[in-house]
N, C-alpha and C. Protein backbone atom coordinates (compact mmCIF):
# COMPACT_ATOMS: atom_id res chain seq x y z
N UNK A 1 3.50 -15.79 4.32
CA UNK A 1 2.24 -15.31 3.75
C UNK A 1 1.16 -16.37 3.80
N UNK A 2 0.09 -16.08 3.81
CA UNK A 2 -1.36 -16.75 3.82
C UNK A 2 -1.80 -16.46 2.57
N UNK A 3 -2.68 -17.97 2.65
CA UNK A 3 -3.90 -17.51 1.02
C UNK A 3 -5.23 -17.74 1.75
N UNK A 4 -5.03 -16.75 2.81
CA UNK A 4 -6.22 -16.42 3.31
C UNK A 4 -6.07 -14.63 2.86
N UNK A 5 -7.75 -14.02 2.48
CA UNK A 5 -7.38 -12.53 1.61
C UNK A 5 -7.48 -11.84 3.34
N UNK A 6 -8.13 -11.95 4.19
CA UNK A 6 -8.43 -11.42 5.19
C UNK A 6 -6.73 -11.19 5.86
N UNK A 7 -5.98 -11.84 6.03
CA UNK A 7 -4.55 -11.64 6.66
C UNK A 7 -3.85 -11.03 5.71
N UNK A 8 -3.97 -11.24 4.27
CA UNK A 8 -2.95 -10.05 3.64
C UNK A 8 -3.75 -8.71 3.36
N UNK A 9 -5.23 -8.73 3.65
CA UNK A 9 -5.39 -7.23 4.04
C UNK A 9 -5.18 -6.27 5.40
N UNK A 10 -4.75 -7.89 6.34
CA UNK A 10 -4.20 -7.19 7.57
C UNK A 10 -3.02 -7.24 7.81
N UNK A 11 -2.19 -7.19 7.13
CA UNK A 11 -0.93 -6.84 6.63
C UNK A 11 -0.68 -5.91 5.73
N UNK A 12 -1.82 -5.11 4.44
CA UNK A 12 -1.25 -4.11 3.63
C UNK A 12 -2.54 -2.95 4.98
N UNK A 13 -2.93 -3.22 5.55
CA UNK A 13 -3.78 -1.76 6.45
C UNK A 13 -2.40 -1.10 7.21
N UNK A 14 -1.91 -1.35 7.86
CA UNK A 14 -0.70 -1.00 8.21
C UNK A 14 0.06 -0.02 7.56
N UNK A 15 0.20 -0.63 6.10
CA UNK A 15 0.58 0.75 5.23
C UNK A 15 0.12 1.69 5.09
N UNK A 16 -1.07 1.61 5.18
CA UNK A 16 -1.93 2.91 4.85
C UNK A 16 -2.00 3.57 6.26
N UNK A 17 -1.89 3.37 7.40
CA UNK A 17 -1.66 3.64 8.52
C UNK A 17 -0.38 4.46 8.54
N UNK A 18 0.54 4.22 8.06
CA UNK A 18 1.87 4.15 8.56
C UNK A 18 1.82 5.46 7.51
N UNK A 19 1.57 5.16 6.17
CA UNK A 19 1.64 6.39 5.26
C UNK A 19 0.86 7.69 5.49
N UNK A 20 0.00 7.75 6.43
CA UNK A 20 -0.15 8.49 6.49
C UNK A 20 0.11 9.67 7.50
N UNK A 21 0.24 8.70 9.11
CA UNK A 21 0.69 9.05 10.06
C UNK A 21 2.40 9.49 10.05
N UNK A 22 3.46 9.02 9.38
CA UNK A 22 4.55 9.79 8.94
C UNK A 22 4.07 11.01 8.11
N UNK A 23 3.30 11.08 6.85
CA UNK A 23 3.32 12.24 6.51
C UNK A 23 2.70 13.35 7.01
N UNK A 24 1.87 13.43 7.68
CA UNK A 24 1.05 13.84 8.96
C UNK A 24 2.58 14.29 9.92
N UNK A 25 3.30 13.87 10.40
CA UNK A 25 4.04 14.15 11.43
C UNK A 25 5.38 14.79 10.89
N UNK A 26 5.55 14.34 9.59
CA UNK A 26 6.49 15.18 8.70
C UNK A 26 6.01 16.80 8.88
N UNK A 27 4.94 16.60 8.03
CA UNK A 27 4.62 18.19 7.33
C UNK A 27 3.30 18.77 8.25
N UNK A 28 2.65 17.84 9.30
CA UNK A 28 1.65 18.66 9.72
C UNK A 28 0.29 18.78 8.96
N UNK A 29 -0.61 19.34 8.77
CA UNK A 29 -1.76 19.92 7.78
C UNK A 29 -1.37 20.07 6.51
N UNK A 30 0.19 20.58 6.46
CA UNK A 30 0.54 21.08 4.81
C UNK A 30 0.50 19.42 4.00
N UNK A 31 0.63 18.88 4.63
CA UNK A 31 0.33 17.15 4.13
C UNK A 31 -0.73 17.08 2.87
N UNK A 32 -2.06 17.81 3.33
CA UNK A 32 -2.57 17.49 2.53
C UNK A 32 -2.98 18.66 1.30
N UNK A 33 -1.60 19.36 1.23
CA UNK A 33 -1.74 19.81 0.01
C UNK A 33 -1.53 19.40 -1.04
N UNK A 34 -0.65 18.20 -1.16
CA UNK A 34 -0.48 17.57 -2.21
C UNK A 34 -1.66 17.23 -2.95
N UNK A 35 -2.91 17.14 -2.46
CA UNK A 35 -4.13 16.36 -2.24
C UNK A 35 -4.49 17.60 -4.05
N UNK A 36 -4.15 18.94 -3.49
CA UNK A 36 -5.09 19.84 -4.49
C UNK A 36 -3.78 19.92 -5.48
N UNK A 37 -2.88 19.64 -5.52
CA UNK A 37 -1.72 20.49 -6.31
C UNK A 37 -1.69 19.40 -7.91
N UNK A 38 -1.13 19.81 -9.18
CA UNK A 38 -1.44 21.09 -9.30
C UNK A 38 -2.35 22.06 -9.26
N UNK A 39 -3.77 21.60 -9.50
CA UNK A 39 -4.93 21.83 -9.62
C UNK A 39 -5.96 20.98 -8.66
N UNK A 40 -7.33 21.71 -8.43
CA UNK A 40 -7.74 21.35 -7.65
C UNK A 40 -8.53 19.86 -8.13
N UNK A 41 -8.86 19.78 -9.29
CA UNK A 41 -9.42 19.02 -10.11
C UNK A 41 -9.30 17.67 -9.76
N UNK A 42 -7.82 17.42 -9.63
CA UNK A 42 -7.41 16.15 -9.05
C UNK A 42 -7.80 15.37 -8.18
N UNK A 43 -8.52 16.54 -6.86
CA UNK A 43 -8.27 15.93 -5.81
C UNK A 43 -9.02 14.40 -5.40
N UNK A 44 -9.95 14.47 -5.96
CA UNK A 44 -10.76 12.29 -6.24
C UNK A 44 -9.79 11.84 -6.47
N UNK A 45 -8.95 11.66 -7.39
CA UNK A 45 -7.87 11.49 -7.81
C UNK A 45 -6.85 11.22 -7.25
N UNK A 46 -6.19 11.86 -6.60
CA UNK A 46 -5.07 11.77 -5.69
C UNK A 46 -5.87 10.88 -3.90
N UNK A 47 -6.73 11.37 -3.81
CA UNK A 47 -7.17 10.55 -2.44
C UNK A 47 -7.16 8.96 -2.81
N UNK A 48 -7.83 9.11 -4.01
CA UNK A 48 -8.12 7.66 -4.62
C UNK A 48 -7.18 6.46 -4.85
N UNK A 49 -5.91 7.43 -5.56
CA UNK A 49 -4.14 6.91 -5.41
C UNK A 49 -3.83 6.49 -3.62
N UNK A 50 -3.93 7.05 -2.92
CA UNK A 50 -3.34 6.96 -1.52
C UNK A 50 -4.46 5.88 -0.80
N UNK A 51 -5.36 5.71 -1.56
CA UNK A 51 -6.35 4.74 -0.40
C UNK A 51 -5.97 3.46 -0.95
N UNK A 52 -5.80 3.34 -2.27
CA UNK A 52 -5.74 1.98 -3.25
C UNK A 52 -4.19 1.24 -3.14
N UNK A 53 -3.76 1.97 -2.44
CA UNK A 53 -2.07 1.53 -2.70
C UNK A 53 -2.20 0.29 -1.65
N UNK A 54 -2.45 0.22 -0.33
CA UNK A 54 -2.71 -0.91 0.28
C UNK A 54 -3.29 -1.87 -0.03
N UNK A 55 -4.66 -1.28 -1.10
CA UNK A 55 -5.78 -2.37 -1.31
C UNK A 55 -4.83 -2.80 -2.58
N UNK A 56 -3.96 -2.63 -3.37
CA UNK A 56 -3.31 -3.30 -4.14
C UNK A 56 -1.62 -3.84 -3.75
N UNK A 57 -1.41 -3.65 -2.56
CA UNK A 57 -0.60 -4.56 -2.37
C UNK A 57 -1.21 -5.85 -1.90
N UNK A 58 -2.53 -5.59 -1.19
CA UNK A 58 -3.17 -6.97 -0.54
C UNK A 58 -3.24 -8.03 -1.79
N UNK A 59 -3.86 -7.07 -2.68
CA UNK A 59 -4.49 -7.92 -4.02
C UNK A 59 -3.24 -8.74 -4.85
N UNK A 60 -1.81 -8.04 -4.89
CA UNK A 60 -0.88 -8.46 -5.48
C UNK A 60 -0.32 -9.59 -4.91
N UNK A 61 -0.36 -9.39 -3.32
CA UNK A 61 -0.05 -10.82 -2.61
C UNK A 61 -0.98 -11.72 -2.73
N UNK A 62 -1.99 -11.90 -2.16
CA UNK A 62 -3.14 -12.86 -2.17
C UNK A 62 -3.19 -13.16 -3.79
N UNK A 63 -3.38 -12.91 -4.64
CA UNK A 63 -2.99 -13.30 -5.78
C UNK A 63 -2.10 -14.33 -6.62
N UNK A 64 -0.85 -13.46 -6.24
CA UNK A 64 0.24 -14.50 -6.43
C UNK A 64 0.62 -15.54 -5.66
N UNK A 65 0.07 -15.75 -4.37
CA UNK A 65 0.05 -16.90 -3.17
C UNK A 65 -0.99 -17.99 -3.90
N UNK A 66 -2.29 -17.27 -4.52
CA UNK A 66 -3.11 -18.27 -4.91
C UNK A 66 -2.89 -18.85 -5.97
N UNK A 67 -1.92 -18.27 -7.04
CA UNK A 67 -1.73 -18.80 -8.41
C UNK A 67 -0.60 -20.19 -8.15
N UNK A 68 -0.23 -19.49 -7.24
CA UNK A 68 0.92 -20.85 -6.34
C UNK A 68 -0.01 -22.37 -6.47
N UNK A 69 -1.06 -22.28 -5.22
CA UNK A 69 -1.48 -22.91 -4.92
C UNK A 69 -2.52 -23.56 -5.86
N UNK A 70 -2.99 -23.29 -6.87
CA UNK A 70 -3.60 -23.60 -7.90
C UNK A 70 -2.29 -24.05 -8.97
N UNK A 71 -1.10 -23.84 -9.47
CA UNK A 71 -0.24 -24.23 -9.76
C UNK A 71 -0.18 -25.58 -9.45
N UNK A 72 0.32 -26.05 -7.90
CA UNK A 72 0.15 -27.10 -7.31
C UNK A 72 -0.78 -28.13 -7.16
N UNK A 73 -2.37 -27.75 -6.98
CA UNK A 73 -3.41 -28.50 -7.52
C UNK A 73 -3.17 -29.05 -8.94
N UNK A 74 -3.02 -28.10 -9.69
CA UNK A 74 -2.67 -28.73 -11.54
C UNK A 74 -2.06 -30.00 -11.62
N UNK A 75 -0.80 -29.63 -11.39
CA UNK A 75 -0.05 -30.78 -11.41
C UNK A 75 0.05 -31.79 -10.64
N UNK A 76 -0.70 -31.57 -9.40
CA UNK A 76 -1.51 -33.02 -8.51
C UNK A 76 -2.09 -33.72 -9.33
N UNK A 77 -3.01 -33.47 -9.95
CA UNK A 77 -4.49 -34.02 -10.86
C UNK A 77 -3.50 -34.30 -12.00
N UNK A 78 -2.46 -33.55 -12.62
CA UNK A 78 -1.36 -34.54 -13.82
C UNK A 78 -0.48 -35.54 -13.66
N UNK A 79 0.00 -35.31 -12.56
CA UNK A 79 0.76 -36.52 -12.21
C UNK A 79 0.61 -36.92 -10.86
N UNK A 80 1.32 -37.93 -10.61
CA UNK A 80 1.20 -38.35 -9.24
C UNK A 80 1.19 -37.80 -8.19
N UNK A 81 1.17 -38.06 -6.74
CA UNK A 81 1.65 -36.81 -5.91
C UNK A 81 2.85 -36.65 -5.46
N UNK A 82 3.62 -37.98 -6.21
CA UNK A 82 5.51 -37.45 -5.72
C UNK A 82 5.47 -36.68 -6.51
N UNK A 83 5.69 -36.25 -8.30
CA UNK A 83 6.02 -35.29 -8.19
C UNK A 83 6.15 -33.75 -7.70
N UNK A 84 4.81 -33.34 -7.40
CA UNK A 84 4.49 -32.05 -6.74
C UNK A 84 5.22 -31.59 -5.95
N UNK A 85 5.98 -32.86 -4.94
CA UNK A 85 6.32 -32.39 -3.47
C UNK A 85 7.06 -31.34 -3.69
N UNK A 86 8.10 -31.33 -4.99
CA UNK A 86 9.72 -30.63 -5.04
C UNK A 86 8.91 -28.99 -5.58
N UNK A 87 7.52 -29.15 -6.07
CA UNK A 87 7.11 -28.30 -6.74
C UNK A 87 6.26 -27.45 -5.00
N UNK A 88 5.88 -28.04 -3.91
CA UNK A 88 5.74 -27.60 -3.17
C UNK A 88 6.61 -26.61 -1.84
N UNK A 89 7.95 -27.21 -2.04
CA UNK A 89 8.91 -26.28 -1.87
C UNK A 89 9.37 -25.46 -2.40
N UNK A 90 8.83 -25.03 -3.68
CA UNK A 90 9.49 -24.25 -4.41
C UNK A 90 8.41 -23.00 -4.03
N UNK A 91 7.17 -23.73 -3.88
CA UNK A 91 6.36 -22.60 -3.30
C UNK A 91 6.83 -22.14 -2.27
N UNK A 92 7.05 -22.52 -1.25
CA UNK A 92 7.48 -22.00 -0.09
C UNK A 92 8.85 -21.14 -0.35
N UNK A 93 9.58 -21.06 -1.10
CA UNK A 93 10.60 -20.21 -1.42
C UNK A 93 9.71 -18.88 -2.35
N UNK A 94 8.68 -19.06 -3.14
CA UNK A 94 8.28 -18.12 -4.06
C UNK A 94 7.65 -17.67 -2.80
N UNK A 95 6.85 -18.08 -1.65
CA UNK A 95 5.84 -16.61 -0.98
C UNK A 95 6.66 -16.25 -0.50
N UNK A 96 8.09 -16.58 -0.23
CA UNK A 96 8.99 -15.60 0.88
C UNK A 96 9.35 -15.00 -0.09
N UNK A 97 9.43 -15.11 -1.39
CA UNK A 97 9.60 -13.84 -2.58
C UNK A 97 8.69 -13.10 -2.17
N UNK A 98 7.54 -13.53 -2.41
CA UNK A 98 6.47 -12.49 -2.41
C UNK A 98 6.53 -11.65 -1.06
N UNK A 99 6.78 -12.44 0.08
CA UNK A 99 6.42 -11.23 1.21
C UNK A 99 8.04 -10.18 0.85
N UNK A 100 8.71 -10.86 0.89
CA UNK A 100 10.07 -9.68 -0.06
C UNK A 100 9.30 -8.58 -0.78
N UNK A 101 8.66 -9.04 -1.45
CA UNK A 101 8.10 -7.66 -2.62
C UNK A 101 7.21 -6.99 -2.04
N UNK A 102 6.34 -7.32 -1.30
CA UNK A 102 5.35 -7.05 -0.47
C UNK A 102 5.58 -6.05 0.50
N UNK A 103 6.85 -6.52 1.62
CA UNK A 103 7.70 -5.49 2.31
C UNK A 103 8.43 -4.34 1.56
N UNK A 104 8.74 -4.95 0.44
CA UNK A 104 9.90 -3.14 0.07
C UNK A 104 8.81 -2.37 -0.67
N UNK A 105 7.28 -2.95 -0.90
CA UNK A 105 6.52 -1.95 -2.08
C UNK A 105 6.26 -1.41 -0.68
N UNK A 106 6.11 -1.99 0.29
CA UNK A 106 5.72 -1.25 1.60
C UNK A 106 6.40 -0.19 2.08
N UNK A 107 7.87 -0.90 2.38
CA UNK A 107 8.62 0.39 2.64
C UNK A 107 8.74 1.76 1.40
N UNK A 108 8.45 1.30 0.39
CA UNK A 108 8.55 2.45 -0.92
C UNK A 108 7.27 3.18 -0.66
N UNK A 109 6.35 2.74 -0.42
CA UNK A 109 4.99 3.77 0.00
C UNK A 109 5.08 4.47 1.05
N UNK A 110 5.56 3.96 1.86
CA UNK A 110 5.64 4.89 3.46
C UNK A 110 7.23 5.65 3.29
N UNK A 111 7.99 5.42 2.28
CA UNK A 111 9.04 6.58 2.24
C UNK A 111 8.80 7.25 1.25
N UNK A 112 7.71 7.06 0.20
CA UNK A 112 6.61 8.21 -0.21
C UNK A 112 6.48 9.26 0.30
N UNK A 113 5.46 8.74 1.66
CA UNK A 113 4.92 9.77 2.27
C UNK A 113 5.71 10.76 2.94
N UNK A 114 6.90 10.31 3.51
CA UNK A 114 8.04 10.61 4.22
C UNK A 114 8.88 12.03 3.73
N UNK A 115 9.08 11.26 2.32
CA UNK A 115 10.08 12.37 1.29
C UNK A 115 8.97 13.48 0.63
N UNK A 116 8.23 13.24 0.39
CA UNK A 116 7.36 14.14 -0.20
C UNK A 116 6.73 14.19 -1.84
N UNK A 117 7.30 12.91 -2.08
CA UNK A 117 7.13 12.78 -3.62
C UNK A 117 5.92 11.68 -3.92
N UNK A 118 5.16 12.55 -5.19
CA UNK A 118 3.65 11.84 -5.57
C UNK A 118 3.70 11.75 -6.69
């Protein structure tokens, strides 16, 4: 992962790509009935859910990549810079958490669209 926001929004567009083009190829047009159901009332609503899901996985990564890295500044400016180092690998183990979480909220949105459940 990057704590650049521009690469983890080009990494969660994909999802929204992917979610929609499976459900599209699942169900065809009937796809976007979910859009009115139960009521039509919803439908801002439900579009609004399906557009934001990418823009909040970007936000959840880039986020937690930056709290990393501000973490690490802190304790530069408190102590010396040996200690940090062990604290800088530990980052590098937490963003491969993060792209972990990042990938399965991914795969859980696009087998969303897949199965049929909103």
């Amino acid at each position: 992962p990057s704590n650049d926001t521009n690469t983890t929004v080009a990494l969660a567009l994909p999802t929204s790509v992917a979610y929609f083009y499976l459900g599209l190829s699942k169900k065809g047009l009937g796809y976007f009935v979910k859009y009115i159901q139960p009521t039509l009332i919803l439908l801002p609503i439900n579009i609004l859910e399906d557009f934001t899901k990418p823009l909040s996985l970007s936000f959840r990564l880039f986020g937690n990549i930056l709290a990393d890295k501000l973490g690490v500044v802190v304790f530069i400016s408190l102590v010396s810079s040996v200690v940090p180092i062990p604290v800088m690998f530990l980052g590098l183990f937490t963003s491969g958490i993060q792209a972990l979480i990042f990938a399965t909220l991914d795969a859980a949105y696009i087998g969303e669209s897949r199965e049929g459940h909103h």
